[in-house]
Protein backbone atom coordinates (compact mmCIF):
# COMPACT_ATOMS: atom_id res chain seq x y z
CA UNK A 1 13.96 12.03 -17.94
CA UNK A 2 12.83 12.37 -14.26
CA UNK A 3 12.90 9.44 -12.45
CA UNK A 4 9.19 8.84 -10.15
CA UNK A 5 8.59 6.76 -7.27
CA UNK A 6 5.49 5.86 -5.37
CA UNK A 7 4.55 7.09 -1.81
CA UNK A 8 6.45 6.10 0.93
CA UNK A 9 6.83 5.97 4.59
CA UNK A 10 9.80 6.58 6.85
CA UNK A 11 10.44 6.60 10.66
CA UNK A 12 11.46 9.84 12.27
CA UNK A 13 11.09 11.49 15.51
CA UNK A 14 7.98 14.47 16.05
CA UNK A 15 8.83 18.01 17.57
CA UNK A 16 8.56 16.02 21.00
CA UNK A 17 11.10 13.07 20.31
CA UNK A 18 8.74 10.45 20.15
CA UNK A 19 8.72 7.81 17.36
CA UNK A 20 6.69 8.67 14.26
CA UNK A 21 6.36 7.01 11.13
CA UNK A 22 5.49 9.82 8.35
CA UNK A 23 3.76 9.39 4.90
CA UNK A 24 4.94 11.18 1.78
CA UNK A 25 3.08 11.07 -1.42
CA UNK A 26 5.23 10.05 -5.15
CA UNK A 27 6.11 14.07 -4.58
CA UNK A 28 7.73 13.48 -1.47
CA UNK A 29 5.41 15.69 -0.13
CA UNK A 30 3.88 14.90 3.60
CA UNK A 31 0.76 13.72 3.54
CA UNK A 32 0.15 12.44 6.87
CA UNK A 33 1.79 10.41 9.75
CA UNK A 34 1.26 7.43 12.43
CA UNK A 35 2.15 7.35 15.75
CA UNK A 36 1.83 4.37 18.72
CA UNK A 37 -0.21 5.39 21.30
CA UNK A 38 -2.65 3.36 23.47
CA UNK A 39 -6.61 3.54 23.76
CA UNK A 40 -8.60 3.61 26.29
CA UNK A 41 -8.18 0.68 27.95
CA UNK A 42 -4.55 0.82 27.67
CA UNK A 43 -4.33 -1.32 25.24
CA UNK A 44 -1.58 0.02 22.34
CA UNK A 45 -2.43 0.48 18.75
CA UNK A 46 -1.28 3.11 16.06
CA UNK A 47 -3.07 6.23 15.50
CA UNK A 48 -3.18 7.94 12.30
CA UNK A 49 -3.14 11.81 11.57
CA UNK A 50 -3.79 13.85 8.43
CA UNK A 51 -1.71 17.37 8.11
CA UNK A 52 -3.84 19.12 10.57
CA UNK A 53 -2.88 16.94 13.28
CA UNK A 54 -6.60 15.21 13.16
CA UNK A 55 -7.33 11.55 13.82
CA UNK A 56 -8.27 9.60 10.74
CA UNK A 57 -8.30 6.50 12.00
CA UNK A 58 -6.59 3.57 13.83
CA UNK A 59 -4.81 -0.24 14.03
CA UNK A 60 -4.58 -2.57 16.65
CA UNK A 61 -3.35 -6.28 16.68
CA UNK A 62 -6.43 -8.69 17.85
CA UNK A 63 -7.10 -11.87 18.17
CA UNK A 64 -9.74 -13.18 15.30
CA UNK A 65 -12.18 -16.09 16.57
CA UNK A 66 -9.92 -18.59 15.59
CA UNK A 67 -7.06 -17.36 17.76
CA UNK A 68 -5.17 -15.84 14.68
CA UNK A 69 -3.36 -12.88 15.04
CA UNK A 70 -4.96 -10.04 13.19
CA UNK A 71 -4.42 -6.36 12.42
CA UNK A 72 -8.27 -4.57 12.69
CA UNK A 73 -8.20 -1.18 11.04
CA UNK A 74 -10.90 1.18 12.84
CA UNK A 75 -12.23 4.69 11.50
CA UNK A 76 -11.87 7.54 13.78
């Protein structure tokens, strides 16, 4: 019996050293990755890539209207 397991994700380092955190599916095949970058107003958030290296999206840590500390997730 072969034992399964859910995706995952796991910190590593990209062909240029910087910090990445990858995504592998139950297969542990890669099936994208995130990287912190910052926008355009220099503001940081975490960018996230499929397999060809395109944007799908992004996170940043706001403030809501009650002065909570939120994560907003933003399409590409």
């Amino acid at each position: 019996m072969s034992k399964s397991h859910n995706s995952y994700s796991k910190q590593e380092t990209d062909g240029w050293g910087d910090p990445v955190t990858r995504h592998y599916d139950g297969n542990d095949r890669q099936v994208g990755y995130s990287k912190q970058e910052t926008d355009g107003w220099g503001d940081p958030v975490t960018r996230h890539y499929d397999m060809d290296h395109d944007q799908t999206g992004y996170t940043k840590q706001e403030t809501d209207g009650w002065g909570n500390s939120v994560t907003r997730h933003y399409s590409k």
